[in-house]
C-alpha atoms as a PDB file:
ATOM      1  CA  UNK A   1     -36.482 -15.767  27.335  1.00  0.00           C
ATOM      2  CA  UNK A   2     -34.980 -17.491  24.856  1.00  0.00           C
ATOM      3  CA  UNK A   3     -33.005 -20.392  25.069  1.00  0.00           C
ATOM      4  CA  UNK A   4     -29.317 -20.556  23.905  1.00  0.00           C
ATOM      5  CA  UNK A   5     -28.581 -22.588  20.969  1.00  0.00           C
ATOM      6  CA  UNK A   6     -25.430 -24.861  20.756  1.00  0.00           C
ATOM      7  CA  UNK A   7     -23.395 -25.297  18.618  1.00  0.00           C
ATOM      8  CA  UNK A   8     -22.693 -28.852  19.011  1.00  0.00           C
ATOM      9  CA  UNK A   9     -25.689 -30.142  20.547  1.00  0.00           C
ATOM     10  CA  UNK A  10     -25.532 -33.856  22.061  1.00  0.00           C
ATOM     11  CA  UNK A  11     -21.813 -33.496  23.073  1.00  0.00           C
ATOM     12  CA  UNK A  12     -20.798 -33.099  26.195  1.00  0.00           C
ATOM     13  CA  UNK A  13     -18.140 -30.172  26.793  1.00  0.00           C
ATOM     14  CA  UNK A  14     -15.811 -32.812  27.736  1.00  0.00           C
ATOM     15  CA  UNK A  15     -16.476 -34.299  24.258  1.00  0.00           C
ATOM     16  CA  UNK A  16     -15.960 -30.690  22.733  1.00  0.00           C
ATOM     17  CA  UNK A  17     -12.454 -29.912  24.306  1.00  0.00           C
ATOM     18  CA  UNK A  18     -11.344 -33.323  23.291  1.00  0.00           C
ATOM     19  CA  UNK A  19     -12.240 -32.005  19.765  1.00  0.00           C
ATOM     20  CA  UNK A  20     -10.941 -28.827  19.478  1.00  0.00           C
ATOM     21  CA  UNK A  21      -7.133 -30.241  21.349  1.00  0.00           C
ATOM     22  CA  UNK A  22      -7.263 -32.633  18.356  1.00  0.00           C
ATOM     23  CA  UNK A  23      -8.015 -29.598  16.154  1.00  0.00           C
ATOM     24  CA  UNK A  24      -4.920 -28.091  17.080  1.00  0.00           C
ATOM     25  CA  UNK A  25      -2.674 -30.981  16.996  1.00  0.00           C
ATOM     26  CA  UNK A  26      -3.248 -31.865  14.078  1.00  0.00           C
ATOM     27  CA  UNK A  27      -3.069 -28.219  12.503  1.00  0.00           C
ATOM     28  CA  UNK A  28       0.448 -27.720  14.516  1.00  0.00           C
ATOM     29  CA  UNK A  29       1.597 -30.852  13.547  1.00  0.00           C
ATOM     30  CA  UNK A  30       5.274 -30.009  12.841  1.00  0.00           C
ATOM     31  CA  UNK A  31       5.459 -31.853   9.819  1.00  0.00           C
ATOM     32  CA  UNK A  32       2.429 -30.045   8.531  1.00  0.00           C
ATOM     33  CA  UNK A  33       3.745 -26.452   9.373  1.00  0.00           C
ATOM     34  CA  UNK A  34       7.052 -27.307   7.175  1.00  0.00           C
ATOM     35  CA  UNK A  35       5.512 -27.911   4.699  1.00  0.00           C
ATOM     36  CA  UNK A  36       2.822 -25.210   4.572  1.00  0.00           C
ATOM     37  CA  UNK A  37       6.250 -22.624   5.204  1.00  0.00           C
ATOM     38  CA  UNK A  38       8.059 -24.472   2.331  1.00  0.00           C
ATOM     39  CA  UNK A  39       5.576 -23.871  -0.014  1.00  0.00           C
ATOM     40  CA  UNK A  40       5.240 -20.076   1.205  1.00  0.00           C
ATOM     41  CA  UNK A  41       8.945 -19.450   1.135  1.00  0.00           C
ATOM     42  CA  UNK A  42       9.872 -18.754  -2.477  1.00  0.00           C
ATOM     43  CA  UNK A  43       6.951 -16.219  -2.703  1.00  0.00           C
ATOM     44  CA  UNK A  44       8.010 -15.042   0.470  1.00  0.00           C
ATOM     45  CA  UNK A  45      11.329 -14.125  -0.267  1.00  0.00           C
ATOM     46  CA  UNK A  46      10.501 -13.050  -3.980  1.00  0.00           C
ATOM     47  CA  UNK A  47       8.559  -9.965  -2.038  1.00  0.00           C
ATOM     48  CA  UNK A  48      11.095  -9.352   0.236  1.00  0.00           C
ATOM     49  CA  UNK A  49      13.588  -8.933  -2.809  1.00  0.00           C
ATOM     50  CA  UNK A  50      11.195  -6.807  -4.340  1.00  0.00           C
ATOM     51  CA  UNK A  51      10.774  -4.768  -0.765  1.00  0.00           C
ATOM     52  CA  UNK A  52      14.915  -4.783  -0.489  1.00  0.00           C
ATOM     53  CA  UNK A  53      14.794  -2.907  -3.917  1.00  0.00           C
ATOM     54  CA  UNK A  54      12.316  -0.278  -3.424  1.00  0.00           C
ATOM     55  CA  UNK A  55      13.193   0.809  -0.200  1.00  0.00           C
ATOM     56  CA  UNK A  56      16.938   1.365  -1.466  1.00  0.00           C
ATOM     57  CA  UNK A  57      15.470   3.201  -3.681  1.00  0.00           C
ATOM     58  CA  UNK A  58      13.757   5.392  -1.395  1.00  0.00           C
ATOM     59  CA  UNK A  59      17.200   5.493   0.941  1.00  0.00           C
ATOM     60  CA  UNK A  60      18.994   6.592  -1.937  1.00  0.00           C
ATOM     61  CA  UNK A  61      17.018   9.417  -3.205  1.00  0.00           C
ATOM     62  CA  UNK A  62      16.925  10.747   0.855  1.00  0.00           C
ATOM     63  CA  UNK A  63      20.471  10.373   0.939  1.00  0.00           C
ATOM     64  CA  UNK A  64      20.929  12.316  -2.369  1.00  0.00           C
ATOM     65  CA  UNK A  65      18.846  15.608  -1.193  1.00  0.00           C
ATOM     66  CA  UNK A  66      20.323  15.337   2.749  1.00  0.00           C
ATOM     67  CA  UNK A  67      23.834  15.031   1.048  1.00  0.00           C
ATOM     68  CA  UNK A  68      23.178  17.765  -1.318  1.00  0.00           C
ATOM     69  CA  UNK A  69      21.631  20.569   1.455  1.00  0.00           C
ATOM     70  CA  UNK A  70      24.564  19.075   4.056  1.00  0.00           C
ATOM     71  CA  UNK A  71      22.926  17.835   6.619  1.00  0.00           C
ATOM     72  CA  UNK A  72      24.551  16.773   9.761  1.00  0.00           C
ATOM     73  CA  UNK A  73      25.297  12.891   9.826  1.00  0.00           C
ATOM     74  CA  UNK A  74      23.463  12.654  13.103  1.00  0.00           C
ATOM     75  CA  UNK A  75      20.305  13.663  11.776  1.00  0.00           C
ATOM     76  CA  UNK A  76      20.681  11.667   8.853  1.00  0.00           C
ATOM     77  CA  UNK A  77      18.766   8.579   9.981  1.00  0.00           C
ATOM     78  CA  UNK A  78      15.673  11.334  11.053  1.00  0.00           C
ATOM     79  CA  UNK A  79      14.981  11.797   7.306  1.00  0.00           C
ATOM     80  CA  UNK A  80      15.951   8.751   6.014  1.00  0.00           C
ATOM     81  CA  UNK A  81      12.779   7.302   8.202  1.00  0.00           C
ATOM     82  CA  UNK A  82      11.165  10.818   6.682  1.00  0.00           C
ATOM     83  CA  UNK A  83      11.342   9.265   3.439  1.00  0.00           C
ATOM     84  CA  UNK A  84      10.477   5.679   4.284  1.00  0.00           C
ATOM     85  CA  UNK A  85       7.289   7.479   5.749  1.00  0.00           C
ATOM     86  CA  UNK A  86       6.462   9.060   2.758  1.00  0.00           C
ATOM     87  CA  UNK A  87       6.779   5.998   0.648  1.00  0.00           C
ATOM     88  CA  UNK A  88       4.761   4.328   3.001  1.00  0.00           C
ATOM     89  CA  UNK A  89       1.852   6.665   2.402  1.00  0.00           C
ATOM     90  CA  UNK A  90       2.674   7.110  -1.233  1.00  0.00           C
ATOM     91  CA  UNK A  91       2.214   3.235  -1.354  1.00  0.00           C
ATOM     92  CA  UNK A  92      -1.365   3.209   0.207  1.00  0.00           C
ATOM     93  CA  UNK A  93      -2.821   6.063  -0.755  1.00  0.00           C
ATOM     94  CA  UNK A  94      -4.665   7.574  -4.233  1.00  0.00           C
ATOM     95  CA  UNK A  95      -3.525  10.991  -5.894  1.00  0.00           C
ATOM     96  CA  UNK A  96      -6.274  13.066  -3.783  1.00  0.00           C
ATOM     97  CA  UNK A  97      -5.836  11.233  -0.395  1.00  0.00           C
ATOM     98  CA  UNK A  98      -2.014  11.223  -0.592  1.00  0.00           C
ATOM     99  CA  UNK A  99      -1.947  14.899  -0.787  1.00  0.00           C
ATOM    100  CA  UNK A 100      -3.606  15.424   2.558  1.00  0.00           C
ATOM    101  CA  UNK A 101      -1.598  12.208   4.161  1.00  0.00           C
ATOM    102  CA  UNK A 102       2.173  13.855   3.031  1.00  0.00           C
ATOM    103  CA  UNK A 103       1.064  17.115   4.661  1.00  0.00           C
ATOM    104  CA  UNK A 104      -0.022  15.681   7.789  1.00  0.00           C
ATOM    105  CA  UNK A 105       3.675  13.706   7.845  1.00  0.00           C
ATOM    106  CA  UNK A 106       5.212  17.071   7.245  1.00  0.00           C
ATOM    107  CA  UNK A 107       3.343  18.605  10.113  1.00  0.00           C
ATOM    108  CA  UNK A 108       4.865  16.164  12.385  1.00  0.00           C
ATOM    109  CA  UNK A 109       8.248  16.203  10.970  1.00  0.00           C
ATOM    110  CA  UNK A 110       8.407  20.133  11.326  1.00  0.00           C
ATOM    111  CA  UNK A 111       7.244  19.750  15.205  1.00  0.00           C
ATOM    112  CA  UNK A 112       9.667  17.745  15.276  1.00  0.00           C
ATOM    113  CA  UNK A 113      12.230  20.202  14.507  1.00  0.00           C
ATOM    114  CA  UNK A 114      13.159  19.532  10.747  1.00  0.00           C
ATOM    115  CA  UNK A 115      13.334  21.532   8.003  1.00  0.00           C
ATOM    116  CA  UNK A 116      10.578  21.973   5.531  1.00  0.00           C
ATOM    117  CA  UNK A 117      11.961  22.902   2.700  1.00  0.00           C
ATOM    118  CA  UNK A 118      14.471  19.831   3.307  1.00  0.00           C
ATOM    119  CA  UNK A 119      11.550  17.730   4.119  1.00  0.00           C
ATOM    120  CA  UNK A 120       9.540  18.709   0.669  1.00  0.00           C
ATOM    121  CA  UNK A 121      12.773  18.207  -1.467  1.00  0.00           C
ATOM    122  CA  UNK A 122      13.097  14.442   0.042  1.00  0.00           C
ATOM    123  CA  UNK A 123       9.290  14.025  -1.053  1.00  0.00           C
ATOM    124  CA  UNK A 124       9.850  15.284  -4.049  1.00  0.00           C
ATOM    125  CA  UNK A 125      13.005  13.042  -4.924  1.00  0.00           C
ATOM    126  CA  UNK A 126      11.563   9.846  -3.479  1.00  0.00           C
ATOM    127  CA  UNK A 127       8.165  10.659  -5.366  1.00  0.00           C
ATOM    128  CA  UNK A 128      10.036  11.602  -8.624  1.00  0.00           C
ATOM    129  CA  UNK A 129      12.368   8.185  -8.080  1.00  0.00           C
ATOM    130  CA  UNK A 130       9.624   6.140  -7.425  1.00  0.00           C
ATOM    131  CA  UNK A 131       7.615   7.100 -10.348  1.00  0.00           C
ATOM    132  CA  UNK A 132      10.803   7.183 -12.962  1.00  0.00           C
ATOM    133  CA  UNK A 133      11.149   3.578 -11.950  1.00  0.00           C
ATOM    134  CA  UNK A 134       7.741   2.380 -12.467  1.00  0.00           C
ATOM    135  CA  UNK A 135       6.997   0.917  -8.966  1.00  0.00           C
ATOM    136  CA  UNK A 136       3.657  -0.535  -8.245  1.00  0.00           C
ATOM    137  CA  UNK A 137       1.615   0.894  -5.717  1.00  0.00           C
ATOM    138  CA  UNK A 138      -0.078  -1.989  -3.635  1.00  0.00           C
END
């Protein structure tokens, strides 16, 4: 049988808790965590600007085709997170893959009760929008 190895041999376990509580003082120091944040902030809230922009993007183009066919205002919010779905997936996924992931979020949509040829229009639109305004996949 083999023996088991430690990892800090020669110090007791006391010795090792006292270590690792230390650890995490020091890494939760408040101080510390303000700063690490402030430095993270302006980044931060440069990708949420760039997030805010895109996904009014996406709103808008749903909102175009949904007012366009007339749909009902209750089942407005239904598509709109239809179409932040489908940017979602057109986000992540290559030409070839993203085919076969916007059919499977059509599948559910339709179970769910919605319209398909509504449903392809808003994919088409937010596709269309998305690529007219040049925005980066990640």
């Amino acid at each position: 049988m083999k023996k088991k190895r430690e990892h800090w041999p020669g110090i007791s376990p006391e010795e090792k808790a006292r270590k690792a509580v230390a650890k995490y003082l020091a890494k939760t120091e408040p101080g510390r965590v303000k700063s690490i944040i402030d430095d993270m902030k302006p980044g931060m809230l440069e990708k949420y600007r760039k997030s805010a922009v895109v996904q009014r993007l996406v709103d808008s183009a749903t909102g175009r085709v949904i007012d366009k066919v007339g749909v009902p205002t209750a089942f407005r919010v239904y598509y709109l997170a239809f179409g932040r779905e489908v940017y979602g997936r057109w986000r992540r996924f290559g030409a070839r893959a993203l085919t076969n992931e916007l059919a499977l979020v059509r599948i559910k949509w339709i179970n769910r009760g919605f319209s398909l040829s509504i449903l392809d229009r808003v994919e088409t639109e937010i596709i269309a929008t998305l690529e007219k305004e040049k925005v980066p996949k990640e």
